[in-house]
Protein backbone atom coordinates (compact mmCIF):
# COMPACT_ATOMS: atom_id res chain seq x y z
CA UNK A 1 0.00 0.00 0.00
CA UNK A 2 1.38 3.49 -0.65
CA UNK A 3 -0.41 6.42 0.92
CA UNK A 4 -0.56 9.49 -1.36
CA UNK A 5 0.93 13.43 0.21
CA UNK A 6 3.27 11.49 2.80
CA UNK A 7 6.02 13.22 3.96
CA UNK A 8 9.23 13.44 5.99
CA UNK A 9 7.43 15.53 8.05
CA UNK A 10 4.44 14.22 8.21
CA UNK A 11 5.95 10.68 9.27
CA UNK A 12 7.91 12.82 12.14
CA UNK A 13 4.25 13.42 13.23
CA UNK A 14 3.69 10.26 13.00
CA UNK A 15 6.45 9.15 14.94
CA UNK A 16 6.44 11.69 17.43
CA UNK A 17 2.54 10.55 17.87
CA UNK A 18 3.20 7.09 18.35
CA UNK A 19 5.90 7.95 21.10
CA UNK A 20 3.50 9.65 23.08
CA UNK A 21 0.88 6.83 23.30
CA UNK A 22 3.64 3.74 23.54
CA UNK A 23 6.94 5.65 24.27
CA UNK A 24 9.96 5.85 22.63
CA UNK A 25 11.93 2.07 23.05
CA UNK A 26 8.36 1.02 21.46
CA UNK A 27 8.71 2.83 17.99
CA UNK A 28 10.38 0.97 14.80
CA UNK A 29 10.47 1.51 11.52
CA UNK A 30 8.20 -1.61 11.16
CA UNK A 31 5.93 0.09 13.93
CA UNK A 32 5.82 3.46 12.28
CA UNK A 33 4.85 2.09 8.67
CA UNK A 34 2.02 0.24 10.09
CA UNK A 35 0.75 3.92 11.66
CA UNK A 36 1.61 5.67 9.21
CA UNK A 37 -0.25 2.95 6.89
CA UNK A 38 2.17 2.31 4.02
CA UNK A 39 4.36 -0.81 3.29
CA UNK A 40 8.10 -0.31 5.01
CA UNK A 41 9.58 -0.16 1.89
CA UNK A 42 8.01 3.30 1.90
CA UNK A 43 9.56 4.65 4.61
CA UNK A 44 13.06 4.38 2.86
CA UNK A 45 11.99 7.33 0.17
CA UNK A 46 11.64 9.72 2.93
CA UNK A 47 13.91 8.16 5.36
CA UNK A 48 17.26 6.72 5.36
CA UNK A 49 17.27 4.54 9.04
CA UNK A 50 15.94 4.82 12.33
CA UNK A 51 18.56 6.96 13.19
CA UNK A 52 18.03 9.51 10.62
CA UNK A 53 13.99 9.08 11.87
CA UNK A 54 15.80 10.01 15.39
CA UNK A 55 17.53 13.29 14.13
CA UNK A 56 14.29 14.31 11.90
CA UNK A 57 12.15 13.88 15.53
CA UNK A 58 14.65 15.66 17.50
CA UNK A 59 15.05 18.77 15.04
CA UNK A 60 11.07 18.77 15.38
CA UNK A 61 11.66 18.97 19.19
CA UNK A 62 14.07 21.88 19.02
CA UNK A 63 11.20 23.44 16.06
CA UNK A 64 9.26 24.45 19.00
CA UNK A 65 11.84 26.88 20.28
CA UNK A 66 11.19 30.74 19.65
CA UNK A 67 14.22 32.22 19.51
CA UNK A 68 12.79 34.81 17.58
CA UNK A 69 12.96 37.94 20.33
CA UNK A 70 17.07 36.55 21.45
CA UNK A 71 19.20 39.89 20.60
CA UNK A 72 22.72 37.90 18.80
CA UNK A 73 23.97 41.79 18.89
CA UNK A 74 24.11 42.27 22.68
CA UNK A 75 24.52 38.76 24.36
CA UNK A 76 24.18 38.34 27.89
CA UNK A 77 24.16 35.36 30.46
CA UNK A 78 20.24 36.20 30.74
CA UNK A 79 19.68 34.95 27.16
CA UNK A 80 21.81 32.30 27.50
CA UNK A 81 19.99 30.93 30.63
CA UNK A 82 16.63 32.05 28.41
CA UNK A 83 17.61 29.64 25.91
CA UNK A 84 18.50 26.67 27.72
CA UNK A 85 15.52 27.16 30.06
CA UNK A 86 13.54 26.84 26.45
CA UNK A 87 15.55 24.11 25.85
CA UNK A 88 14.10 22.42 28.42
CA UNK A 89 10.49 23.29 27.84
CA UNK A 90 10.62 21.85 24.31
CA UNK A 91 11.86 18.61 25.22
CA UNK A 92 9.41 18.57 28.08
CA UNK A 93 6.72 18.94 25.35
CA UNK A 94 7.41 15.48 23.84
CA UNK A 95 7.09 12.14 25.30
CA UNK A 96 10.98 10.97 25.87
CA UNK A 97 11.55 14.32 24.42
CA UNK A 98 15.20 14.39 26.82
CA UNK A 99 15.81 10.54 25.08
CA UNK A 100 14.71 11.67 21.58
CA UNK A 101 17.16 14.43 21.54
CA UNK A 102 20.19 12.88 23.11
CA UNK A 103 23.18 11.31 21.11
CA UNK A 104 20.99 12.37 18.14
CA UNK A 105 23.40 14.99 16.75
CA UNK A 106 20.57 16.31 14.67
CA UNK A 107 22.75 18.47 11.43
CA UNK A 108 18.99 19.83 10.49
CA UNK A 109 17.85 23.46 10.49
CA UNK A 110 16.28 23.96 13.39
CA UNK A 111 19.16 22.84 15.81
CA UNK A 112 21.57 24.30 13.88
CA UNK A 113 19.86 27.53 14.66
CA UNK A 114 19.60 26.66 18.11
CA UNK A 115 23.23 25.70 18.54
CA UNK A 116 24.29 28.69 16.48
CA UNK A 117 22.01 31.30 18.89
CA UNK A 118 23.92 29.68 22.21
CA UNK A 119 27.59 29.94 20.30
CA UNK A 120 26.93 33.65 19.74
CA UNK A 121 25.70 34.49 23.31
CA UNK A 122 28.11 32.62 24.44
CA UNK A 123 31.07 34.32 22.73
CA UNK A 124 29.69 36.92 23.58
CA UNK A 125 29.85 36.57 27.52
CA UNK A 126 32.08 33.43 28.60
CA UNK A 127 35.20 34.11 30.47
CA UNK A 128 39.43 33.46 29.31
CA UNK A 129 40.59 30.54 29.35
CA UNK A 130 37.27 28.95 29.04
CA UNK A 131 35.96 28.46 25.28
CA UNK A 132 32.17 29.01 24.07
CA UNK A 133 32.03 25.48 22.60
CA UNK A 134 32.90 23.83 26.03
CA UNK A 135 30.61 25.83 27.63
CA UNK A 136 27.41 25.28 25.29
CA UNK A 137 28.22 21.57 25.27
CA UNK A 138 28.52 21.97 28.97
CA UNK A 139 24.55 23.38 29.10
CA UNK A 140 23.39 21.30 26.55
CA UNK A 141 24.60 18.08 28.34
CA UNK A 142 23.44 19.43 31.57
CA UNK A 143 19.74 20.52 30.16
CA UNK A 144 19.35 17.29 28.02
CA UNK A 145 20.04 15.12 31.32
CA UNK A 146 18.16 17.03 33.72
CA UNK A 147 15.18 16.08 31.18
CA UNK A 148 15.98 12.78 31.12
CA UNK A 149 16.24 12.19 34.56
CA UNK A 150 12.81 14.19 34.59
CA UNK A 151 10.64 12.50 32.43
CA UNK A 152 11.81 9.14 33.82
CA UNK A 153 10.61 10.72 37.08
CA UNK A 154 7.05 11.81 35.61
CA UNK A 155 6.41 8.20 33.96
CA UNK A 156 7.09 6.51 37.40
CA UNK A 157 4.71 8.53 39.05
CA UNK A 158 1.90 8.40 36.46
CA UNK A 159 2.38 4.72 36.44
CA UNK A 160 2.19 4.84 40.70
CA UNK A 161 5.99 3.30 40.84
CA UNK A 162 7.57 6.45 42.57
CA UNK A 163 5.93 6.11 46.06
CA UNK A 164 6.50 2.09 46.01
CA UNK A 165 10.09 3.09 44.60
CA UNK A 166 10.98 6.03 47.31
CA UNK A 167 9.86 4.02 49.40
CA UNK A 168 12.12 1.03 49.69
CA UNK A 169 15.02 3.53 48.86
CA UNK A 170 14.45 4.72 52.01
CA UNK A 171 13.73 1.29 53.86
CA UNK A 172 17.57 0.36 53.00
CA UNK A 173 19.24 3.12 54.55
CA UNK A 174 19.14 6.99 55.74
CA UNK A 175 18.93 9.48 53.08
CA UNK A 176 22.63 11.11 52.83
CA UNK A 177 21.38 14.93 51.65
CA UNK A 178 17.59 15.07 52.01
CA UNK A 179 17.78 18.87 50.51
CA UNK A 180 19.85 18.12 47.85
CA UNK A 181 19.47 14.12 46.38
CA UNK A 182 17.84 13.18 43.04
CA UNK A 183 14.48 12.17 45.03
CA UNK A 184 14.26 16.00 46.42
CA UNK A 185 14.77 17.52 42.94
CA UNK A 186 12.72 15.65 41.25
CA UNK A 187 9.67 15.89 43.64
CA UNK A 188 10.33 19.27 44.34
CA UNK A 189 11.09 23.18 42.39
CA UNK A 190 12.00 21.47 39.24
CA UNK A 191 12.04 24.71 37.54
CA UNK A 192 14.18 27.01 40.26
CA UNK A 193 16.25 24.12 41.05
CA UNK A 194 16.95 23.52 36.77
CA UNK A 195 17.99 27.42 36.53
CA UNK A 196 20.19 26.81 39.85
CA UNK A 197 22.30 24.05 38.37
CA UNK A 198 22.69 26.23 34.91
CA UNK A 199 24.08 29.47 37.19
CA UNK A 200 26.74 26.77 39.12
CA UNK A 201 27.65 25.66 35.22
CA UNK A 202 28.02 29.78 34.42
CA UNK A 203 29.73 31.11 37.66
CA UNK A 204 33.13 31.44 36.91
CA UNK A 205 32.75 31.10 33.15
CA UNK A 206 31.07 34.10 31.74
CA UNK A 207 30.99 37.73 32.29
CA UNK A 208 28.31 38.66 35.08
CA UNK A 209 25.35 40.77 33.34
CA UNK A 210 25.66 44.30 34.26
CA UNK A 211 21.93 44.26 35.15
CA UNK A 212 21.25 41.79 37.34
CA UNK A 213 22.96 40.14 40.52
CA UNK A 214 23.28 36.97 39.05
């Protein structure tokens, strides 16, 4: 069967759909061709391999990012922390949105804007000896794990496994740091305790905004 008007982008839909209702370790090629209602064989004119269906997801992910009102002519740590805080909120958007995007190394339009935005700000702000590339690959890593370790959070509890799970954490021994352990992060100021952990990445690395206290 071949279904007439399908697209690359349209089968990123697809895919991106059938993550959401069966997650990503669910989705094949073999998978997506039966919900996307064409023979395999189709797939292969709009995609090479499931890793190239990976990258075309992921640059759909980092789509979602406005970028639009980011000023490249007058960079400051604000945007920079602006853009990996969007970062964030796009792969929060998207079932195994952190998964999707990690180790995709997407070479597609929209991430190449998005990494190209963070290398200006950030050559715009970061501190000598320290380089711009290290530092954006510094934020990315950080902001692509902290949504990793997030979502796996948010699909234990909507599957009632975190309580059961916390639970005989606890039984096996005192908590070391109860302010400051993955359980208390997770469960608590996500978003406050996110933007902390990109300031301790940016202390020390990039000029301080003249505005702010940061």
């Amino acid at each position: 069967m071949v279904k007439r008007g399908l697209s690359r982008d349209r089968l990123v839909e697809i895919a991106h759909e059938y993550v959401s209702a069966n997650g990503l370790d669910a989705l094949t090629m073999r998978r997506l061709a039966v919900a996307a209602e064409v023979t395999p064989g189709a797939l292969y004119k709009h995609l090479k391999d499931r890793r190239d269906l990976q990258r075309a997801m992921s640059d759909a992910v980092y789509a979602t990012i406005e970028l639009g009102d980011i000023d490249l002519d007058n960079p400051t740590v604000a945007q920079v922390i602006t853009c990996c805080e969007r970062m964030r909120t796009a792969m929060l958007g998207f079932r195994d949105g952190g998964r999707i995007v990690a180790g995709s190394y997407s070479p597609f339009a929209a991430t190449l804007k998005l990494s190209g935005t963070l290398m200006r700000l950030l050559q715009g702000v970061v501190l000598p000896p320290f380089q711009a590339g290290d530092i954006q690959s510094a934020l990315r890593s950080y902001t692509t794990g902290f949504v990793i370790e997030e979502q796996a959070y948010l699909e234990l509890e909507r599957a009632g496994e975190w309580e059961p799970l916390v639970a005989t954490l606890t039984s096996n021994g005192p908590r070391a740091n109860l302010t400051g352990d993955t359980i208390s992060i997770m469960t608590g100021e996500r978003d406050r305790r996110f933007t902390a952990g990109l300031h301790a990445i940016l202390t020390g690395t990039v000029h301080a905004d003249p505005t702010t206290s940061e």
